[in-house]
N, C-alpha and C. Protein backbone atom coordinates (compact mmCIF):
# COMPACT_ATOMS: atom_id res chain seq x y z
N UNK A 1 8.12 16.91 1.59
CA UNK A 1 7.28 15.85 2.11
C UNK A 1 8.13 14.60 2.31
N UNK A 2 8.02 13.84 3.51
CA UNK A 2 8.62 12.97 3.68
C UNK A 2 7.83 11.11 3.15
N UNK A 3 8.19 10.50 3.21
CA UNK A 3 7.47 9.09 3.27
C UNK A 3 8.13 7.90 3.84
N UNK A 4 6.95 7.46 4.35
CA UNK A 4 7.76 5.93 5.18
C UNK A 4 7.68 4.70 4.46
N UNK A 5 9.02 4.63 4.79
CA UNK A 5 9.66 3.32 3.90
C UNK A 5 9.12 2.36 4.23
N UNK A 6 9.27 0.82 3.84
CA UNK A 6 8.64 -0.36 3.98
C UNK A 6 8.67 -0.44 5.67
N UNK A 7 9.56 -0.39 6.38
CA UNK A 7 10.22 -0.35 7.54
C UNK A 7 9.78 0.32 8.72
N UNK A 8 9.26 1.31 8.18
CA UNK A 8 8.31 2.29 9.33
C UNK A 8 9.42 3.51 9.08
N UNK A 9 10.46 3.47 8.89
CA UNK A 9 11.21 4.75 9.08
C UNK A 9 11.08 6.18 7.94
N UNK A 10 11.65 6.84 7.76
CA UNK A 10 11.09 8.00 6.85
C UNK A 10 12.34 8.06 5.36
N UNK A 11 12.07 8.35 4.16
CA UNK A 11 12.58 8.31 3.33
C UNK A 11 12.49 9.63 2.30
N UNK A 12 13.45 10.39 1.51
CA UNK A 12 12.84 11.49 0.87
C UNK A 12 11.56 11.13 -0.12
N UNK A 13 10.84 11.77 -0.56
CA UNK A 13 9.66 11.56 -1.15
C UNK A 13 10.55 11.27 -2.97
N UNK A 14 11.94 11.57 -3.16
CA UNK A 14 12.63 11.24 -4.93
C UNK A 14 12.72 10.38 -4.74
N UNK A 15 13.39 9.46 -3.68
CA UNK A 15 13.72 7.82 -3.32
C UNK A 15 12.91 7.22 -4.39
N UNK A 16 13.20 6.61 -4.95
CA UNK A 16 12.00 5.44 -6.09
C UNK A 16 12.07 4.67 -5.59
N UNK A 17 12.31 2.92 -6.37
CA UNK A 17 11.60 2.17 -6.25
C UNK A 17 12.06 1.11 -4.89
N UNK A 18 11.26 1.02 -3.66
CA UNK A 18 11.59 0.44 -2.90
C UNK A 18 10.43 -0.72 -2.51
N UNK A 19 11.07 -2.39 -1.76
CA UNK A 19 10.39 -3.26 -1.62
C UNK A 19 9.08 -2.86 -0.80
N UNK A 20 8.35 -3.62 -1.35
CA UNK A 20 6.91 -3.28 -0.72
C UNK A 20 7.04 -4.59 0.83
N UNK A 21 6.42 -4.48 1.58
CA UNK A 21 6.66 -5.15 3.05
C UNK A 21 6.92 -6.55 2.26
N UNK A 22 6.73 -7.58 3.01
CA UNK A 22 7.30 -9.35 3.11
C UNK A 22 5.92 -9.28 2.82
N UNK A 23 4.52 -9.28 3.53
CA UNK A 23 3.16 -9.52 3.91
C UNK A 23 3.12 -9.79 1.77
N UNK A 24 3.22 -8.50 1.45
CA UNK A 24 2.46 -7.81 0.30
C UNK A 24 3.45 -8.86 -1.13
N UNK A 25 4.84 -8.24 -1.11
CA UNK A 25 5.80 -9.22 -1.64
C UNK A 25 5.65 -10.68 -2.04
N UNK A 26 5.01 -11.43 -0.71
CA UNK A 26 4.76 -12.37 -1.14
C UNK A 26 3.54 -12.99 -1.67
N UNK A 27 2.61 -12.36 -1.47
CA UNK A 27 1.22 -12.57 -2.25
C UNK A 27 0.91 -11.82 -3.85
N UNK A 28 1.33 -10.90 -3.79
CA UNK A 28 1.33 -9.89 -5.27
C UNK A 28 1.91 -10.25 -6.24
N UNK A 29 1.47 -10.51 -7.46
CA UNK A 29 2.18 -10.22 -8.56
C UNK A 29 2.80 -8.91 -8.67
N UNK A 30 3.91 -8.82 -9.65
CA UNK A 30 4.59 -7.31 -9.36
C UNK A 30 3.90 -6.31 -9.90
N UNK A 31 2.95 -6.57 -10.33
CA UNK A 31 2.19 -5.10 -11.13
C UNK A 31 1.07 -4.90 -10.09
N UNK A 32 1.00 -5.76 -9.08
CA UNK A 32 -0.38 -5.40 -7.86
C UNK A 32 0.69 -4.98 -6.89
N UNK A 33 1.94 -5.29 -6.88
CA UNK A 33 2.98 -4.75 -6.08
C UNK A 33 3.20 -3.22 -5.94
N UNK A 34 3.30 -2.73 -7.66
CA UNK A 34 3.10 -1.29 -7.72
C UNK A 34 2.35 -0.75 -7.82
N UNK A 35 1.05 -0.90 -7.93
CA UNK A 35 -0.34 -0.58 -7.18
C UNK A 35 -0.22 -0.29 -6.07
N UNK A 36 0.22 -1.61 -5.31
CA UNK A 36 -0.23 -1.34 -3.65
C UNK A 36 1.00 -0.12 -3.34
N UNK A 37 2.16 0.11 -3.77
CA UNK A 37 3.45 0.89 -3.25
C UNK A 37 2.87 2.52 -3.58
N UNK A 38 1.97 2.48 -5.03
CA UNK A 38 1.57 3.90 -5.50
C UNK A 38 0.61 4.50 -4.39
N UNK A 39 -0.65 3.54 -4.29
CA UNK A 39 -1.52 4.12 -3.13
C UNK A 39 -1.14 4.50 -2.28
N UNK A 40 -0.44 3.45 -1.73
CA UNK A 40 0.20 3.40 -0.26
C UNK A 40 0.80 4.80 0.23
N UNK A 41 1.84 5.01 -0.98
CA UNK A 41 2.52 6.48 -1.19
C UNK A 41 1.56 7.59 -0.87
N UNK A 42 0.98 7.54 -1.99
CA UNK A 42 -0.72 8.28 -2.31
C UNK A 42 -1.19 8.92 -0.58
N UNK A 43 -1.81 7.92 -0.32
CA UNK A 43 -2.33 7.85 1.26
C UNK A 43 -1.75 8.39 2.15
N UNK A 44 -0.44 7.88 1.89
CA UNK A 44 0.25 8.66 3.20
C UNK A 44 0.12 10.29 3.12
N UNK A 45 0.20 10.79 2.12
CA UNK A 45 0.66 12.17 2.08
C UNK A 45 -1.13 13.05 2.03
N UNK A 46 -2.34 12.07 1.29
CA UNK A 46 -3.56 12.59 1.29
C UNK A 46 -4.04 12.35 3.32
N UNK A 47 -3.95 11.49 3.89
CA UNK A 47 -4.40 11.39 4.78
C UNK A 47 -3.38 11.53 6.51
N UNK A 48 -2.33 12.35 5.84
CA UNK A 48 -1.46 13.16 6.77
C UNK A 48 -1.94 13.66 8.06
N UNK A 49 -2.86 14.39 7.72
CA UNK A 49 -3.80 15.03 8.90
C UNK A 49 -4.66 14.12 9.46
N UNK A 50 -4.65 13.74 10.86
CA UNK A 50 -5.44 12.76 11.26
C UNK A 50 -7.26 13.43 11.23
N UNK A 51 -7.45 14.31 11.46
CA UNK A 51 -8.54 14.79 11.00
C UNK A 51 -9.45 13.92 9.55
N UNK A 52 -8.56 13.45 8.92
CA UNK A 52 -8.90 13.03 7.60
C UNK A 52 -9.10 11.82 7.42
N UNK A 53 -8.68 10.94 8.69
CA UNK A 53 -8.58 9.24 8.85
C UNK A 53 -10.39 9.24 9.37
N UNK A 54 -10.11 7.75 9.06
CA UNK A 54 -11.79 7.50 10.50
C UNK A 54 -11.28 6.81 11.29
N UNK A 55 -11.84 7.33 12.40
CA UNK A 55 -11.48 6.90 13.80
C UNK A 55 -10.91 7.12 14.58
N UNK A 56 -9.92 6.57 15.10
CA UNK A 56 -8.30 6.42 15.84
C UNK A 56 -7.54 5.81 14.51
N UNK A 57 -7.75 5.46 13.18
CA UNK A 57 -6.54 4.68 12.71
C UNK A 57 -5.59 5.55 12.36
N UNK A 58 -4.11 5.01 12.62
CA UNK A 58 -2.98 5.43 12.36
C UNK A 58 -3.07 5.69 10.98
N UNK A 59 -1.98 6.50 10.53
CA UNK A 59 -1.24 6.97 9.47
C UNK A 59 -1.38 5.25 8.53
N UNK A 60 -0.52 4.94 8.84
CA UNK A 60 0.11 3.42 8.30
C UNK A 60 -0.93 2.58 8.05
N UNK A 61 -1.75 2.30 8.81
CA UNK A 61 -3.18 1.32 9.02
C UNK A 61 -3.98 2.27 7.99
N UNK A 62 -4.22 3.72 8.10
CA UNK A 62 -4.94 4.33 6.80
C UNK A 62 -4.16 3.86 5.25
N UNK A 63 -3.28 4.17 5.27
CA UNK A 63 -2.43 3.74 4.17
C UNK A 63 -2.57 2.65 3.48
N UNK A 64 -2.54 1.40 4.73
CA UNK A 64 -2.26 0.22 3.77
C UNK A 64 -3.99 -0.57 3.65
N UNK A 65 -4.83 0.15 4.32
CA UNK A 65 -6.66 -0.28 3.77
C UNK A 65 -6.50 0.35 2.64
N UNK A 66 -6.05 1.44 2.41
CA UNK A 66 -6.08 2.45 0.85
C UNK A 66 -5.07 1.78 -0.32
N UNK A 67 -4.01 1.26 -0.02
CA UNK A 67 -3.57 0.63 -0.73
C UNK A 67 -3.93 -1.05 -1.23
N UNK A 68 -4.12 -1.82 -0.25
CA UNK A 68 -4.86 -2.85 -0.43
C UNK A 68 -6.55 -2.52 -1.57
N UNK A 69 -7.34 -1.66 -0.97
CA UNK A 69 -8.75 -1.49 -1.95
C UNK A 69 -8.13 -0.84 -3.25
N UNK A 70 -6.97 -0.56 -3.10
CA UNK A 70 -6.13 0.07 -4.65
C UNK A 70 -6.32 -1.30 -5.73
N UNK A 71 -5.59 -2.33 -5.10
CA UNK A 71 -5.28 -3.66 -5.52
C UNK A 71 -6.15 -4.46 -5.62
N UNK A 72 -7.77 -4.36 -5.16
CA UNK A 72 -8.53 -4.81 -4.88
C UNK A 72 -9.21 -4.83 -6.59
N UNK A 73 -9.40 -3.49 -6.98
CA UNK A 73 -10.12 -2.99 -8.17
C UNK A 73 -9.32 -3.44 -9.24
N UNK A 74 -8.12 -4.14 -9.19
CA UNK A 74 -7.54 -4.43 -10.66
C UNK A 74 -7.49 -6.07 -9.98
N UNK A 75 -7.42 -6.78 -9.35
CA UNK A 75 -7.16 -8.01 -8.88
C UNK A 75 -8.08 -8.45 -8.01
N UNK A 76 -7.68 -9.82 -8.08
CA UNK A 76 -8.86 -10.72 -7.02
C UNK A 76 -7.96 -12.32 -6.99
N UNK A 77 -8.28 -12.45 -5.48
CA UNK A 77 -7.80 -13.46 -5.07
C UNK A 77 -8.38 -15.05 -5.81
N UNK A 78 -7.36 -15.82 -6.58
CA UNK A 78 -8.01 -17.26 -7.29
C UNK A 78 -8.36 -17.96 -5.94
N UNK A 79 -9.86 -18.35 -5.37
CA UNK A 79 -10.21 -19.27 -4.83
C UNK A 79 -9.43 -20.44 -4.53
N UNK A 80 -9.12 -21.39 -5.53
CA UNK A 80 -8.67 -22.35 -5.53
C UNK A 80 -7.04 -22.57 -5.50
N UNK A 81 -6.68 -21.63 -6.13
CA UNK A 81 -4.98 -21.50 -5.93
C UNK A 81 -4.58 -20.34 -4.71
N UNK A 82 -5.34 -19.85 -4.45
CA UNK A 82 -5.32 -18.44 -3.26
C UNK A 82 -3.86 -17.53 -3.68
N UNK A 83 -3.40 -17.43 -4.94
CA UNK A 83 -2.68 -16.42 -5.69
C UNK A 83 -3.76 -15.52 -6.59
N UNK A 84 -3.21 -14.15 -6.11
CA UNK A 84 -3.94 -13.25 -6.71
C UNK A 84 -3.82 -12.68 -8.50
N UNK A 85 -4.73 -12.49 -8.89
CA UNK A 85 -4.92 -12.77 -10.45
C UNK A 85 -5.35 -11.18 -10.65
N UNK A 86 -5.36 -10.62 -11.65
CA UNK A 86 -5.54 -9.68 -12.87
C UNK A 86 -7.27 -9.90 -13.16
N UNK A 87 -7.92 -9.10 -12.73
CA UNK A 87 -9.72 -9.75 -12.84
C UNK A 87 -9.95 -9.46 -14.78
């Protein structure tokens, strides 16, 4: 099984720990960082078959809604500071 790196390009699936995009990096604390990198992973390889997406969404666009609602359930954005917090 292959997986795509931050970059769009493809990486072996042993590769460990690699930067999660700029977008994600800079809003995440590092433990919502490896959340979002696990799903993300996760997703890619559960929703491989486009059969399995809704809609037209891509691979990548499935991935990172699945990884984001990953991050969603342990964190939440502080209103007032708009850095994301540990709920």
């Amino acid at each position: 099984m292959r997986r795509i790196d931050w970059e769009g390009g493809y990486m072996p699936k042993d590769k460990s720990k690699e930067d999660p995009p700029e977008s994600v990096k800079n809003v995440l604390p590092e433990h919502a960082q490896e959340i979002y990198k696990a799903a993300h992973n996760n997703a890619l390889e559960q929703y491989e078959d486009p059969k399995k997406r809704k809609g037209d969404a891509s691979l990548e666009e499935t991935a990172h809604k699945v990884a984001w609602a990953a991050v969603k359930e342990k964190y939440e954005k502080d209103e007032q500071t708009g850095k994301w917090k540990e709920k």
